[in-house]
C-alpha atoms as a PDB file:
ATOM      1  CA  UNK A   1      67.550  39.036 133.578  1.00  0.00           C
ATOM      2  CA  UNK A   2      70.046  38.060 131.015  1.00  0.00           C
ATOM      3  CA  UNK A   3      69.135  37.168 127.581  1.00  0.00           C
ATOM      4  CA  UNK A   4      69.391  33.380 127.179  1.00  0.00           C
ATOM      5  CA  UNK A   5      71.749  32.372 123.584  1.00  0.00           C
ATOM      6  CA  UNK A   6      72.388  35.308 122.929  1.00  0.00           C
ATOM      7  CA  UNK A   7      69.153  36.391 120.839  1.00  0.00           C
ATOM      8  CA  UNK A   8      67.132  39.323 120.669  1.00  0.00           C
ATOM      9  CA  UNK A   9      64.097  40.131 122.977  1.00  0.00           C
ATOM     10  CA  UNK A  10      61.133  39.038 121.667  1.00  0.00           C
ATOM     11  CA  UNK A  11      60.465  43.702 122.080  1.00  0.00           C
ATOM     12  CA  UNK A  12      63.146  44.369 119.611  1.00  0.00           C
ATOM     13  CA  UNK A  13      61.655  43.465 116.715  1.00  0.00           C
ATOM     14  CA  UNK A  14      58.646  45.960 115.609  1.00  0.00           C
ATOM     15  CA  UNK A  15      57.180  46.869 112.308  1.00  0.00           C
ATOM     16  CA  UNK A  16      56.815  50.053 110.068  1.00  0.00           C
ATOM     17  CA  UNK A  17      54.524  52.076 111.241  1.00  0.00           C
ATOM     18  CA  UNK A  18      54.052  53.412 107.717  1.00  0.00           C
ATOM     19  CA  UNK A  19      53.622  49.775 105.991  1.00  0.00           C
ATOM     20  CA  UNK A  20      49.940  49.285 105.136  1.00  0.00           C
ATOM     21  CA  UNK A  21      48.955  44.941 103.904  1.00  0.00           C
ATOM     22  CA  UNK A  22      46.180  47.262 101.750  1.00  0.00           C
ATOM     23  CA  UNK A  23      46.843  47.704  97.716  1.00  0.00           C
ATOM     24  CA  UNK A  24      45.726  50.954  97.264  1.00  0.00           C
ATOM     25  CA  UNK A  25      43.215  52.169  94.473  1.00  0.00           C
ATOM     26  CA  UNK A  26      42.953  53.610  90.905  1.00  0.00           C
ATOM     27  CA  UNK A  27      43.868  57.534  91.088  1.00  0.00           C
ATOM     28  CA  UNK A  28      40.323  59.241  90.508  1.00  0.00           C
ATOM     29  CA  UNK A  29      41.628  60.733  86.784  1.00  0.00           C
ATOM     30  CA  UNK A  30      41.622  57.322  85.527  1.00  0.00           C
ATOM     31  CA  UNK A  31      38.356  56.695  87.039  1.00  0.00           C
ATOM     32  CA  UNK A  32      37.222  60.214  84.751  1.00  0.00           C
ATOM     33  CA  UNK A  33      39.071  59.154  81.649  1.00  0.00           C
ATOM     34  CA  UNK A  34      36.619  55.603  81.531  1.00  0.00           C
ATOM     35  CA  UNK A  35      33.629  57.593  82.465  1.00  0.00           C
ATOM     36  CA  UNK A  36      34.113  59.735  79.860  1.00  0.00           C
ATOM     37  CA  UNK A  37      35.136  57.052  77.098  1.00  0.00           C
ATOM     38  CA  UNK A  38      31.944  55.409  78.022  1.00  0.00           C
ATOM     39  CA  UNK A  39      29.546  58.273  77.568  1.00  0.00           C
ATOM     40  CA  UNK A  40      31.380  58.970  74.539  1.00  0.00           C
ATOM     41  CA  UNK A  41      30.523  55.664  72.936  1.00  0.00           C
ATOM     42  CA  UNK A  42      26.977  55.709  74.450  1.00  0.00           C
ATOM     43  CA  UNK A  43      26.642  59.087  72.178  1.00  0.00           C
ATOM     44  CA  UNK A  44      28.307  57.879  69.084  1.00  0.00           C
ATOM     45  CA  UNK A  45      26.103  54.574  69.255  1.00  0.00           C
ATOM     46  CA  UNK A  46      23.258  57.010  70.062  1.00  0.00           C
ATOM     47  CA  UNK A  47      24.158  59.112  66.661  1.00  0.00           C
ATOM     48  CA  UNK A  48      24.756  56.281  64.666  1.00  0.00           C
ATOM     49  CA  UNK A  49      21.484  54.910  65.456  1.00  0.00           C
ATOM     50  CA  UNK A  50      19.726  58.201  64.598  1.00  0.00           C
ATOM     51  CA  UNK A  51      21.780  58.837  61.295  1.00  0.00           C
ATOM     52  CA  UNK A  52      20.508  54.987  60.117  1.00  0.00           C
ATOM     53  CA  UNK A  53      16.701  55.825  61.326  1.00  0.00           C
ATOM     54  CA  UNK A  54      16.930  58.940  58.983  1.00  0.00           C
ATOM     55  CA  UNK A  55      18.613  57.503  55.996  1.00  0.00           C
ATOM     56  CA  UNK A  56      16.059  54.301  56.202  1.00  0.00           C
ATOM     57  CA  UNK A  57      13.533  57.041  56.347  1.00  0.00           C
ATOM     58  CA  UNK A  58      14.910  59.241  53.443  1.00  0.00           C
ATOM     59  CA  UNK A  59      15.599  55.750  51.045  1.00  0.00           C
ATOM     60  CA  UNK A  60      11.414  54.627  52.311  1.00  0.00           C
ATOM     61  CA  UNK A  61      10.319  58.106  51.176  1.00  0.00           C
ATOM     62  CA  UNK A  62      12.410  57.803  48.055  1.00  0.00           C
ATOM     63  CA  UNK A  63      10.924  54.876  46.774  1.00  0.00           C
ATOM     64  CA  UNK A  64       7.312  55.712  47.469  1.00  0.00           C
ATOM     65  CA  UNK A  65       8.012  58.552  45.753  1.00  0.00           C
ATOM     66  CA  UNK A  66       9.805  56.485  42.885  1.00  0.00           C
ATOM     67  CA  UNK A  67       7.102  54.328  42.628  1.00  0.00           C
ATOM     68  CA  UNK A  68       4.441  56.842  42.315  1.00  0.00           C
ATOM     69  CA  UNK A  69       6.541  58.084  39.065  1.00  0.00           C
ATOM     70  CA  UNK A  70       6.408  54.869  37.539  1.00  0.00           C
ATOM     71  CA  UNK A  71       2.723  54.341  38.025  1.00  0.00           C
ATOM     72  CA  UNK A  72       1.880  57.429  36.844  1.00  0.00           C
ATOM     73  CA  UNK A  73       4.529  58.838  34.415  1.00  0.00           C
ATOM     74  CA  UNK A  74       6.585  56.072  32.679  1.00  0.00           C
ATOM     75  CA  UNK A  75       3.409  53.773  32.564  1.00  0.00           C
ATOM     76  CA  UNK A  76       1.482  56.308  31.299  1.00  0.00           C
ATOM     77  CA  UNK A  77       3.274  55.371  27.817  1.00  0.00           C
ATOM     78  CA  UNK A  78       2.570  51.624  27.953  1.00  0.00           C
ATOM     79  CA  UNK A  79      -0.727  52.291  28.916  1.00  0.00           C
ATOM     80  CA  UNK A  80      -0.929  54.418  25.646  1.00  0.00           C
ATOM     81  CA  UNK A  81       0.183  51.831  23.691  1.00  0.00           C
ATOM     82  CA  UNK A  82      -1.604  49.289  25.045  1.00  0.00           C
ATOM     83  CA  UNK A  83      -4.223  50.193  27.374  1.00  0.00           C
ATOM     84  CA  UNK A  84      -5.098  50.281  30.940  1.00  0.00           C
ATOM     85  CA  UNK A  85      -3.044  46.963  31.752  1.00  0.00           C
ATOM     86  CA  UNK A  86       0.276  48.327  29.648  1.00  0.00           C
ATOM     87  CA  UNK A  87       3.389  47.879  31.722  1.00  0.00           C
ATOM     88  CA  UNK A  88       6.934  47.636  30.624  1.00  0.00           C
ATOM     89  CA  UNK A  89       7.633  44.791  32.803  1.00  0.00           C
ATOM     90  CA  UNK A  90       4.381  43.308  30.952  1.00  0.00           C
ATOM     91  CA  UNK A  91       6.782  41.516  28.310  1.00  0.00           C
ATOM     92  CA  UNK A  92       9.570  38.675  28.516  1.00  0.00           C
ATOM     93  CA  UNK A  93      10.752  38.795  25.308  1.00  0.00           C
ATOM     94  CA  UNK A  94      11.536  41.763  22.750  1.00  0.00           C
ATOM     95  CA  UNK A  95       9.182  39.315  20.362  1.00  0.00           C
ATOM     96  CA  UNK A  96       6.152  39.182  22.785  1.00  0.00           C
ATOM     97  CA  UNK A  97       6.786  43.454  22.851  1.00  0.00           C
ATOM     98  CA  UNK A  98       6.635  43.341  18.843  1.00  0.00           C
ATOM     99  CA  UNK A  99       3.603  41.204  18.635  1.00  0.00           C
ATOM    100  CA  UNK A 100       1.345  43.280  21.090  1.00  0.00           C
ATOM    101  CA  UNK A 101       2.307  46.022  19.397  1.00  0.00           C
ATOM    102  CA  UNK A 102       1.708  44.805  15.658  1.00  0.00           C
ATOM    103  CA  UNK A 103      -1.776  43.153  17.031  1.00  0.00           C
ATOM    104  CA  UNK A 104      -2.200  46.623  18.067  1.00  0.00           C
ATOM    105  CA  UNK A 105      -1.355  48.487  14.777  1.00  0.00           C
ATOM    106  CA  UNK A 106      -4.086  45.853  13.084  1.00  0.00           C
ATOM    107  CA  UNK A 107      -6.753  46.156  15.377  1.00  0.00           C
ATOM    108  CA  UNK A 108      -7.002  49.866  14.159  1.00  0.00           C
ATOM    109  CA  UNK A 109      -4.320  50.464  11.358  1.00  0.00           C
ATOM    110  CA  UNK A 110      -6.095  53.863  10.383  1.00  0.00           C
ATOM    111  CA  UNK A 111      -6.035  55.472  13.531  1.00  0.00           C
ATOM    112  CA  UNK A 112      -3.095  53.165  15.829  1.00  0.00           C
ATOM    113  CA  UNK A 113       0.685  55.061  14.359  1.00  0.00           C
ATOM    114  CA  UNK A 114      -1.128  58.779  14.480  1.00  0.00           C
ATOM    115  CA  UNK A 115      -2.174  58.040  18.396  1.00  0.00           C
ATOM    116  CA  UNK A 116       1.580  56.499  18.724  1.00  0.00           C
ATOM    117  CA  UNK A 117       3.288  59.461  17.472  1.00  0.00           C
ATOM    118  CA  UNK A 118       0.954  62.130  18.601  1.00  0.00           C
ATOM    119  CA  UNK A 119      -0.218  60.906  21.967  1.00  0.00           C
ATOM    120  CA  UNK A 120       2.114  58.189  22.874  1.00  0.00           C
ATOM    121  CA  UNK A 121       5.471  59.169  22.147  1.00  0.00           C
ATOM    122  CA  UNK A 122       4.954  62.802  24.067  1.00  0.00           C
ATOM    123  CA  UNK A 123       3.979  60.945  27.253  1.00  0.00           C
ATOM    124  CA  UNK A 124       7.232  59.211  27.170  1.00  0.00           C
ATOM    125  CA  UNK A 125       9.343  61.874  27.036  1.00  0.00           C
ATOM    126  CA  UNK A 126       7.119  63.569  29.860  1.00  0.00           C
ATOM    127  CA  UNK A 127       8.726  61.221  31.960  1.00  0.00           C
ATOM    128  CA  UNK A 128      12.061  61.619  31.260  1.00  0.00           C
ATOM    129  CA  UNK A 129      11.815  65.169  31.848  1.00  0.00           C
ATOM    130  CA  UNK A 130      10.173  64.733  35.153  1.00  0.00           C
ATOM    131  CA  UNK A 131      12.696  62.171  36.365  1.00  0.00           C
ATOM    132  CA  UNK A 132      14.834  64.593  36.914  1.00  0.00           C
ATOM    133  CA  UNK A 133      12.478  66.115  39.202  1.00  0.00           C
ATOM    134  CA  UNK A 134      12.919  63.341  41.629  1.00  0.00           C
ATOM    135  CA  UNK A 135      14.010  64.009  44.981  1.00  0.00           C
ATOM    136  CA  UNK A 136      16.639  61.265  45.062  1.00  0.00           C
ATOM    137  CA  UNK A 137      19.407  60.781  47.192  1.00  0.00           C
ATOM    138  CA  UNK A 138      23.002  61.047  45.481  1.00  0.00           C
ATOM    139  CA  UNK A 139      23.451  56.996  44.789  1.00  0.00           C
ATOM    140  CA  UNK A 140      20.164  56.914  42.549  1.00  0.00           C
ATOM    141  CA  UNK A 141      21.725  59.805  39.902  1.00  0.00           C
ATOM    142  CA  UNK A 142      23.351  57.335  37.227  1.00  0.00           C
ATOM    143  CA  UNK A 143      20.693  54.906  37.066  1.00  0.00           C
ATOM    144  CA  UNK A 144      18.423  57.617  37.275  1.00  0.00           C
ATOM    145  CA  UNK A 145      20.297  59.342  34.282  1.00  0.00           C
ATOM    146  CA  UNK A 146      19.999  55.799  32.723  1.00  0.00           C
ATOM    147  CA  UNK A 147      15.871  55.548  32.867  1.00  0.00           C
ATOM    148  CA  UNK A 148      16.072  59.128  31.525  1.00  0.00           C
ATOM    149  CA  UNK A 149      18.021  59.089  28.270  1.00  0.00           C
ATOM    150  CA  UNK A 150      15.936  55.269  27.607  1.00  0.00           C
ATOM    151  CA  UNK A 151      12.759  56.661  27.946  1.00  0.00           C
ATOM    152  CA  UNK A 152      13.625  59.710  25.719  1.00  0.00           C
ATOM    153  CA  UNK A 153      14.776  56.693  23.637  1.00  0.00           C
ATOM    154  CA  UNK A 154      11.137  55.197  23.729  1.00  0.00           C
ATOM    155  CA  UNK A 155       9.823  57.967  22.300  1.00  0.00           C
ATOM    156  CA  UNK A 156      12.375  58.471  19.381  1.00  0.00           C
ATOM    157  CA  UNK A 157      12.094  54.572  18.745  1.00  0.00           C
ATOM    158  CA  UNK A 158       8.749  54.052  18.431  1.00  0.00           C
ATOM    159  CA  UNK A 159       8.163  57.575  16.695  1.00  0.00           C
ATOM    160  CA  UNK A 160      10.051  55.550  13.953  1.00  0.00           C
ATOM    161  CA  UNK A 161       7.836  53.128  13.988  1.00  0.00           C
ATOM    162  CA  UNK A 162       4.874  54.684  13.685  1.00  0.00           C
ATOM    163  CA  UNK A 163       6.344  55.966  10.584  1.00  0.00           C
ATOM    164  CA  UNK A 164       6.558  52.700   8.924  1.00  0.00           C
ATOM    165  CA  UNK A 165       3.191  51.094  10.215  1.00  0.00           C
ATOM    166  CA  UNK A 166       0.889  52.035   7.651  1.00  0.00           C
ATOM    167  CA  UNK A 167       3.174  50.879   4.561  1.00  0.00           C
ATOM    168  CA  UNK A 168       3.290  47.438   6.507  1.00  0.00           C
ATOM    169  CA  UNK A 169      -0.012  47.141   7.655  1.00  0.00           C
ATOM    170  CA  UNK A 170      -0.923  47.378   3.359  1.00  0.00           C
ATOM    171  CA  UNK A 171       1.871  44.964   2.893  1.00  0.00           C
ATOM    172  CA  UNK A 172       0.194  42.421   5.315  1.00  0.00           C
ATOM    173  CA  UNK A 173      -3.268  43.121   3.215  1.00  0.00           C
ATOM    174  CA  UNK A 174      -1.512  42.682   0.076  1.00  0.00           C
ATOM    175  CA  UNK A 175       0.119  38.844   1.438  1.00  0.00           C
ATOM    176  CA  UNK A 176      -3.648  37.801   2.479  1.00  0.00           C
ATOM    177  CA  UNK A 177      -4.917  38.210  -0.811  1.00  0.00           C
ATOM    178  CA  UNK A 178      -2.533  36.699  -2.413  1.00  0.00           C
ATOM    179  CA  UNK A 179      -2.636  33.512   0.014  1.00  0.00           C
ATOM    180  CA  UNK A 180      -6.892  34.050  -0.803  1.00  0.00           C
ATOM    181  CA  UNK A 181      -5.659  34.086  -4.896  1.00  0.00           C
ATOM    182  CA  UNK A 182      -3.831  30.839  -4.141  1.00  0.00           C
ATOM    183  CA  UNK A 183      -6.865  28.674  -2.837  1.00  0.00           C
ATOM    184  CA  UNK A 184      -8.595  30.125  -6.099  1.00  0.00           C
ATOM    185  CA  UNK A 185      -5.741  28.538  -7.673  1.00  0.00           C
ATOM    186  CA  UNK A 186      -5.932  25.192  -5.820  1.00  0.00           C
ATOM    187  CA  UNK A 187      -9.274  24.901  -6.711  1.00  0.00           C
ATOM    188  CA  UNK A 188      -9.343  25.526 -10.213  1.00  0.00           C
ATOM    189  CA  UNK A 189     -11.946  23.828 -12.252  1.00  0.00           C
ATOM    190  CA  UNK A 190     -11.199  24.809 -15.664  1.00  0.00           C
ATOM    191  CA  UNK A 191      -8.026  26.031 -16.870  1.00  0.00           C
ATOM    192  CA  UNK A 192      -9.199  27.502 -20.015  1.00  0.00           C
ATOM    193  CA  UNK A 193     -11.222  29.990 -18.041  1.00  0.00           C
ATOM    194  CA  UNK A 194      -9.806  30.384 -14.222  1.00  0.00           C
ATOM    195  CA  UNK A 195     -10.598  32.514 -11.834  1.00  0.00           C
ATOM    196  CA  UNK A 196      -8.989  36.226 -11.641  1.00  0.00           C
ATOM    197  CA  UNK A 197      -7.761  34.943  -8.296  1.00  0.00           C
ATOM    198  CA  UNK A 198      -6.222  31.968  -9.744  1.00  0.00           C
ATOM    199  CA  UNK A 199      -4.834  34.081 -12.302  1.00  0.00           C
ATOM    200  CA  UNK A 200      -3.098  36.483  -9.496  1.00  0.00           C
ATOM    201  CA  UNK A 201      -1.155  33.574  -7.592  1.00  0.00           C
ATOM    202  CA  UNK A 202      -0.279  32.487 -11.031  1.00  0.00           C
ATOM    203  CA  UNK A 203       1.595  35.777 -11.689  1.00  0.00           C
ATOM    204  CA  UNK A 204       2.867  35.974  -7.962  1.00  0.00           C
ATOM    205  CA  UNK A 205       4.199  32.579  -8.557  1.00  0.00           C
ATOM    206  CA  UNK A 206       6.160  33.514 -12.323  1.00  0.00           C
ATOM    207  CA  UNK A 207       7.731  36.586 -10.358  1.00  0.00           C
ATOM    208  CA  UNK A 208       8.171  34.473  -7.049  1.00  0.00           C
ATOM    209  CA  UNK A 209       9.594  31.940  -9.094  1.00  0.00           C
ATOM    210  CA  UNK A 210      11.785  32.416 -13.015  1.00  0.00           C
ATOM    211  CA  UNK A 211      12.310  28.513 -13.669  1.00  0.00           C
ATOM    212  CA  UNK A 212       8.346  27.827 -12.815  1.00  0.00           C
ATOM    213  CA  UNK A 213       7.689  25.933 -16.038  1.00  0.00           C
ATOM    214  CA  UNK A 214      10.636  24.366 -15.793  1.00  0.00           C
ATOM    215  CA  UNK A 215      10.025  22.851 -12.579  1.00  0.00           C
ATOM    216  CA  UNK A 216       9.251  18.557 -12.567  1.00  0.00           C
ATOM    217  CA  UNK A 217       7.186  19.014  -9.679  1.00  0.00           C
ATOM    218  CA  UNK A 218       5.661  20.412  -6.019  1.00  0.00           C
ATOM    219  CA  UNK A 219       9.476  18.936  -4.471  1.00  0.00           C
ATOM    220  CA  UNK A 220      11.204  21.044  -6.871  1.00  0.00           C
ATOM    221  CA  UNK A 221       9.022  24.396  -5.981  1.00  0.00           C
ATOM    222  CA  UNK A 222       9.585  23.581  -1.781  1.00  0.00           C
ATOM    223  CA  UNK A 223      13.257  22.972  -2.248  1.00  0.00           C
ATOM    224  CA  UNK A 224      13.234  26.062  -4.101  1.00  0.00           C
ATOM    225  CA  UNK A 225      11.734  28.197  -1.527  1.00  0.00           C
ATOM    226  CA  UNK A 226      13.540  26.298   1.081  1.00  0.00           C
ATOM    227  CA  UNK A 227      16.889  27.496  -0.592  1.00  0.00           C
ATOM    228  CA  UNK A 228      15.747  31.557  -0.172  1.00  0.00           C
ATOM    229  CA  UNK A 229      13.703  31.329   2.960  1.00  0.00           C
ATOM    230  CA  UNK A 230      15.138  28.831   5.203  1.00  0.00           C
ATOM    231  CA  UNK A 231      18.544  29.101   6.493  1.00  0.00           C
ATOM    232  CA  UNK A 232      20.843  26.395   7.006  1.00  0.00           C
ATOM    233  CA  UNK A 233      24.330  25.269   8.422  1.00  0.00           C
ATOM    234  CA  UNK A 234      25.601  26.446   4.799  1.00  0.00           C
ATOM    235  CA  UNK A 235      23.364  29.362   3.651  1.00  0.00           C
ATOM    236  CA  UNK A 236      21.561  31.994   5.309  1.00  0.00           C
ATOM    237  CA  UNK A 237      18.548  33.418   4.421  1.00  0.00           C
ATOM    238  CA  UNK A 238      18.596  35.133   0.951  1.00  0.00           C
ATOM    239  CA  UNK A 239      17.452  38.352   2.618  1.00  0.00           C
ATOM    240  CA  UNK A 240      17.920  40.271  -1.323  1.00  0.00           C
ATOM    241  CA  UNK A 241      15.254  37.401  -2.453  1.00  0.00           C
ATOM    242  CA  UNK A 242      12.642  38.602   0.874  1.00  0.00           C
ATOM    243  CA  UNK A 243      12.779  42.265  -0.736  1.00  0.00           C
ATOM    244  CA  UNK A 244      12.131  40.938  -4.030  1.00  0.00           C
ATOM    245  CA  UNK A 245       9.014  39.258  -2.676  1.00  0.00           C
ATOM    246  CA  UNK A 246       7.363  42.252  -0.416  1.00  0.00           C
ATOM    247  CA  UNK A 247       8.701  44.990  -3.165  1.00  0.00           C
ATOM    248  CA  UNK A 248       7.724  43.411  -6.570  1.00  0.00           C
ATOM    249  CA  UNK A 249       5.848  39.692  -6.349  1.00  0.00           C
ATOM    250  CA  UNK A 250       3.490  40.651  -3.799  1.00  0.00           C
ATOM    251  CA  UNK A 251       2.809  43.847  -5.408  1.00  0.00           C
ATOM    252  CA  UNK A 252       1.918  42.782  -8.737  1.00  0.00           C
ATOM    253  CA  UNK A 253       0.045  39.750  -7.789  1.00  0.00           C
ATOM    254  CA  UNK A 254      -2.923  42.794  -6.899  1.00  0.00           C
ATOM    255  CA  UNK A 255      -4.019  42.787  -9.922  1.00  0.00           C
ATOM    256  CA  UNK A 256      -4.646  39.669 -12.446  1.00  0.00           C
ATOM    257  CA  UNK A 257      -3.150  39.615 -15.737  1.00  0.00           C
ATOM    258  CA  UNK A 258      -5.777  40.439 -19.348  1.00  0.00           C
ATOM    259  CA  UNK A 259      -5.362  36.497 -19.650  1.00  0.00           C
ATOM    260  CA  UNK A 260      -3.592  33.075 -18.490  1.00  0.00           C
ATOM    261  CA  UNK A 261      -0.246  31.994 -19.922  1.00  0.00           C
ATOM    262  CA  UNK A 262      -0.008  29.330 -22.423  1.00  0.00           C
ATOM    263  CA  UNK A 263       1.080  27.018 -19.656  1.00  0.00           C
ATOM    264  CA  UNK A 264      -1.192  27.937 -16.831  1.00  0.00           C
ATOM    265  CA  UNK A 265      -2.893  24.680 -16.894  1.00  0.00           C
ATOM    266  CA  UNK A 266       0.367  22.428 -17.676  1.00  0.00           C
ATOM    267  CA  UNK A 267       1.799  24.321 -14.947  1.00  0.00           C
ATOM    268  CA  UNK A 268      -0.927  24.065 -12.192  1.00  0.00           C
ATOM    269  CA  UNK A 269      -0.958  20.095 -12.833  1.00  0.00           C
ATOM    270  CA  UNK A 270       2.865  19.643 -12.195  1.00  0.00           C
ATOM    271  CA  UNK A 271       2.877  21.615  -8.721  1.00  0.00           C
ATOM    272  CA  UNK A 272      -0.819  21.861  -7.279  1.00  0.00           C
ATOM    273  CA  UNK A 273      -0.811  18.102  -5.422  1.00  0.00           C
ATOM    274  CA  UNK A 274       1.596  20.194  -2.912  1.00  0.00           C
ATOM    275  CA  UNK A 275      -0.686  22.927  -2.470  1.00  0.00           C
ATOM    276  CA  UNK A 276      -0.713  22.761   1.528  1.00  0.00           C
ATOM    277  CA  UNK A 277       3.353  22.065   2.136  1.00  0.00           C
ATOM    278  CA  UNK A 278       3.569  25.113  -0.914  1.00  0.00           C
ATOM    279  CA  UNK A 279       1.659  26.861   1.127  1.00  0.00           C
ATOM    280  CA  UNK A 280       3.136  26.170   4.485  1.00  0.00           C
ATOM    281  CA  UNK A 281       6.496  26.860   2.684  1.00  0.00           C
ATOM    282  CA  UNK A 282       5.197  30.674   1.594  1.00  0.00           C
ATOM    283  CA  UNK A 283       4.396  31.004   4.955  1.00  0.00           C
ATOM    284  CA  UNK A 284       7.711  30.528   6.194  1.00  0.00           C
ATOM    285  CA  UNK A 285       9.112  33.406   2.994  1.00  0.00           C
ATOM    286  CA  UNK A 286       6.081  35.670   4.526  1.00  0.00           C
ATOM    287  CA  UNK A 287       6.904  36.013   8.172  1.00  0.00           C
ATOM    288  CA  UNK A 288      11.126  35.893   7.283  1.00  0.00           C
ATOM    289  CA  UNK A 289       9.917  39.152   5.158  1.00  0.00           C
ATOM    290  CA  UNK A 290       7.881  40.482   7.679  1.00  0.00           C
ATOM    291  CA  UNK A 291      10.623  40.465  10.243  1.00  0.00           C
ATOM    292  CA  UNK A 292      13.356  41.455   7.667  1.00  0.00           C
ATOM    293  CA  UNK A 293      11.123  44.478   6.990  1.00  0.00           C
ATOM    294  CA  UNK A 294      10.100  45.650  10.362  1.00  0.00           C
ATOM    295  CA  UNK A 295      13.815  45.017  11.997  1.00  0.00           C
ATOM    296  CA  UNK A 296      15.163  48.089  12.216  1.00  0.00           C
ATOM    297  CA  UNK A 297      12.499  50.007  13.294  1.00  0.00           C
ATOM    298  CA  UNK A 298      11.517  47.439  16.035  1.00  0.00           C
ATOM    299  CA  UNK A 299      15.490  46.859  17.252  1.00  0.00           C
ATOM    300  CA  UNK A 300      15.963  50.318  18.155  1.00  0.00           C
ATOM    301  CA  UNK A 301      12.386  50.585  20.213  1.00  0.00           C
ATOM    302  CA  UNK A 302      13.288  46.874  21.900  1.00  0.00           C
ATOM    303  CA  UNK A 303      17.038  48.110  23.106  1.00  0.00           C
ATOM    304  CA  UNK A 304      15.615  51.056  24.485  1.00  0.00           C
ATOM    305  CA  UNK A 305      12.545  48.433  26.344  1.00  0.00           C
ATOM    306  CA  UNK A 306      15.256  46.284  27.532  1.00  0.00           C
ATOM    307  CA  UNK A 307      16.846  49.786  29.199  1.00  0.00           C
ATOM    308  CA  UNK A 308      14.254  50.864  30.835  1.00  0.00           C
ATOM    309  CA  UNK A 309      13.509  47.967  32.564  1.00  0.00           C
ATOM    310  CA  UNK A 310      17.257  47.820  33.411  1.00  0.00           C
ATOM    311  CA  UNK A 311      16.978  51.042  35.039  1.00  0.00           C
ATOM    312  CA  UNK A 312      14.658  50.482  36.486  1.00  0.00           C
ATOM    313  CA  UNK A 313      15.127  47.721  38.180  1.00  0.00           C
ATOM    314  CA  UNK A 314      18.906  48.948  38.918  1.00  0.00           C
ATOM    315  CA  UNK A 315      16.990  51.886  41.366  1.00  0.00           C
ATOM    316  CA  UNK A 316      15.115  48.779  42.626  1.00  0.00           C
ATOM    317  CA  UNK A 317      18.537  47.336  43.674  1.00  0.00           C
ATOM    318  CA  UNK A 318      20.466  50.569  45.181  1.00  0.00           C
ATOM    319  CA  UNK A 319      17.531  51.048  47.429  1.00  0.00           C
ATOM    320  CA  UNK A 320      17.180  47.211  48.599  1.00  0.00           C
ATOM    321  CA  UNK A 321      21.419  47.742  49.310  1.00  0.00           C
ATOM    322  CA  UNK A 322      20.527  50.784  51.627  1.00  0.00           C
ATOM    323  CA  UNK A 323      17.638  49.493  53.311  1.00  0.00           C
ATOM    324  CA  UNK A 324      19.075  46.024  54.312  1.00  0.00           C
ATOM    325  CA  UNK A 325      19.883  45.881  58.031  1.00  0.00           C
ATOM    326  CA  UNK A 326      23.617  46.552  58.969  1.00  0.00           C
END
C-alpha cells in the first residue's frame, strides 16, 4: 500500500534502546565520604563533651579543695586574732578591721601583741607557704601568687603592729586620766587648795595650751583647739601640734605639780562654764592623735587585708568563668 502525503510509517520512528526516563544515583564514594564526616562529628562532639565533664570535674575538685585551705589555713590567722568567728571577709571597712583589733589589744594589753607576734603572725605565713601546695589548674597561678605574697604581708604587717601596741595601749591610760584630772578640775571647790587631779589638767592644759591666761574665755580655748584639731577648707590638721599632745602634754599631766599657779583659780573661772564642749573638743585632739599615731602601722596591715580578700575573691571568679555552661 502506498504511503498517503508522503510521510513516514507510523514503524519508522523508534527510540534508543539505551535511553533510560530514570536519573541515576549518587556514586557509592560520596555516599562513604558523608558517612564518614558524620561519625567524625559524632566523635568530636563525643570528645568535646568528655573533655568539658573532666575540666568541670577538675575546677569542682579545685575549689573544694580551695575552700578547705581557707577554712583551715588562712582563717586560722583571723581566728587568732580574733577568735573562733575571725574571718577576713568579717570586715567592710579597713576602720571596722582597726577597731576589732584595738578592742582586742585592750581587752588584754599584757598578753594580746606577744600572742600576735608569736602565735598569730606564724599561722599566716603557714598559709602562704602551703598555697603553693595547691593542686590548681594553670589559670589560678597569678591570683594564687597574689593571696601568697598578701598573706606573707599579713604577717609582716601586723608583726609591726604588735610592736607598737603596748606604747599605745599606756598612751590610751595616760589620756583617761587626764580626762578623770579634768572632772577634778570642773568640780573644784576651793582653789586655794584643789585637788592633785585638778592640779594635773591644770598643767596638761598650760602645755596643751601657751596663751591660757591670756585667754577671755571657754570660746577662745574651743576655737583654739578647733584651729589644731579640726581641719577645714583652709587648714588641715596641725598633725606637729597632735605629737606635741601624745609626746609631752599628756605625759606630764601624770604627775601634779608641788603647787597651783598664781592664776589657777582666775584661770579656772574664765574657761570652766565650757567644761563639756572643752571637753568634747579634747576629744576630737584625742582620737585625731590616736589615728595620727597608729597610721602607719595599721595602713600597711589594712592594704595587705584589702589583698587578700582581693585574691581571694579573684580565685572565686576564674572558677565561676570555667564552670559556667558553654
Amino acid at each position: 500500500m502506498d504511503n498517503f502525503d508522503g510521510g513516514m510509517s507510523p514503524t519508522s520512528f523508534s527510540p534508543d534502546p539505551q535511553l533510560s526516563l530514570k536519573s541515576k544515583g549518587l556514586p557509592w564514594p560520596v555516599y562513604l565520604a558523608i558517612g564518614l564526616a558524620v561519625a567524625v562529628g559524632a566523635a568530636f562532639v563525643g570528645l568535646h563533651m568528655v573533655q568539658t565533664r573532666q575540666k568541670r570535674k577538675t575546677q569542682a575538685a579545685f575549689m573544694l579543695e580551695f575552700a578547705d585551705f581557707e577554712k583551715n589555713e588562712a582563717n586560722a590567722f583571723w581566728r587568732c586574732l580574733f577568735g573562733k568567728d575571725g574571718d577576713a571577709r568579717k570586715f567592710n571597712a579597713p576602720e571596722q578591721l582597726n577597731a576589732n583589733l584595738e578592742g582586742a589589744l585592750f581587752t588584754d594589753p599584757k598578753e594580746f601583741p606577744g600572742k600576735v607576734q608569736n602565735e598569730c603572725a606564724p599561722k599566716a605565713l603557714s598559709a602562704a607557704k602551703k598555697i603553693k601546695d595547691l593542686s590548681a589548674p594553670t589559670e589560678y597561678a597569678v591570683a594564687l601568687e597574689n593571696y601568697g605574697k598578701a598573706l606573707s604581708g599579713l604577717a609582716n604587717t601586723i608583726g609591726v603592729w604588735a610592736e607598737g601596741a603596748p606604747k599605745r595601749f599606756a598612751v590610751r591610760n595616760q589620756e583617761n586620766k587626764v580626762k578623770t584630772a579634768g572632772d577634778a578640775w570642773n568640780t573644784t571647790a576651793n582653789v586655794k587648795k584643789p585637788d592633785p587631779d585638778a592640779l594635773r589638767y591644770d598643767k596638761f592644759l598650760r602645755c596643751a595650751v601657751p596663751t591660757l591666761d591670756k585667754l577671755k574665755d571657754g570660746q577662745e580655748l574651743l576655737e583654739f583647739i578647733a584651729s589644731k584639731c579640726v581641719q577645714s577648707k583652709t587648714r588641715p590638721v596641725d598633725t606637729a601640734y597632735l605629737g606635741h599632745l601624745r609626746d609631752e602634754c599628756i605625759p606630764q599631766a601624770q604627775e601634779p605639780p608641788a603647787k597651783a599657779p598664781a592664776t589657777f583659780g582666775k584661770t579656772l573661772q574664765k574657761i570652766a562654764p565650757d567644761y563639756d564642749r572643752e571637753t568634747q573638743a579634747w576629744d576630737t585632739c584625742f582620737k585625731k592623735m590616736r589615728k595620727e599615731s597608729k597610721k602607719d602601722d595599721l595602713e600597711g596591715f589594712d592594704k595587705t587585708w584589702a589583698q587578700t580578700v582581693n585574691a581571694s575573691s579573684e580565685v572565686r571568679k576564674i572558677a565561676k568563668d570555667q564552670l559556667k555552661d558553654e
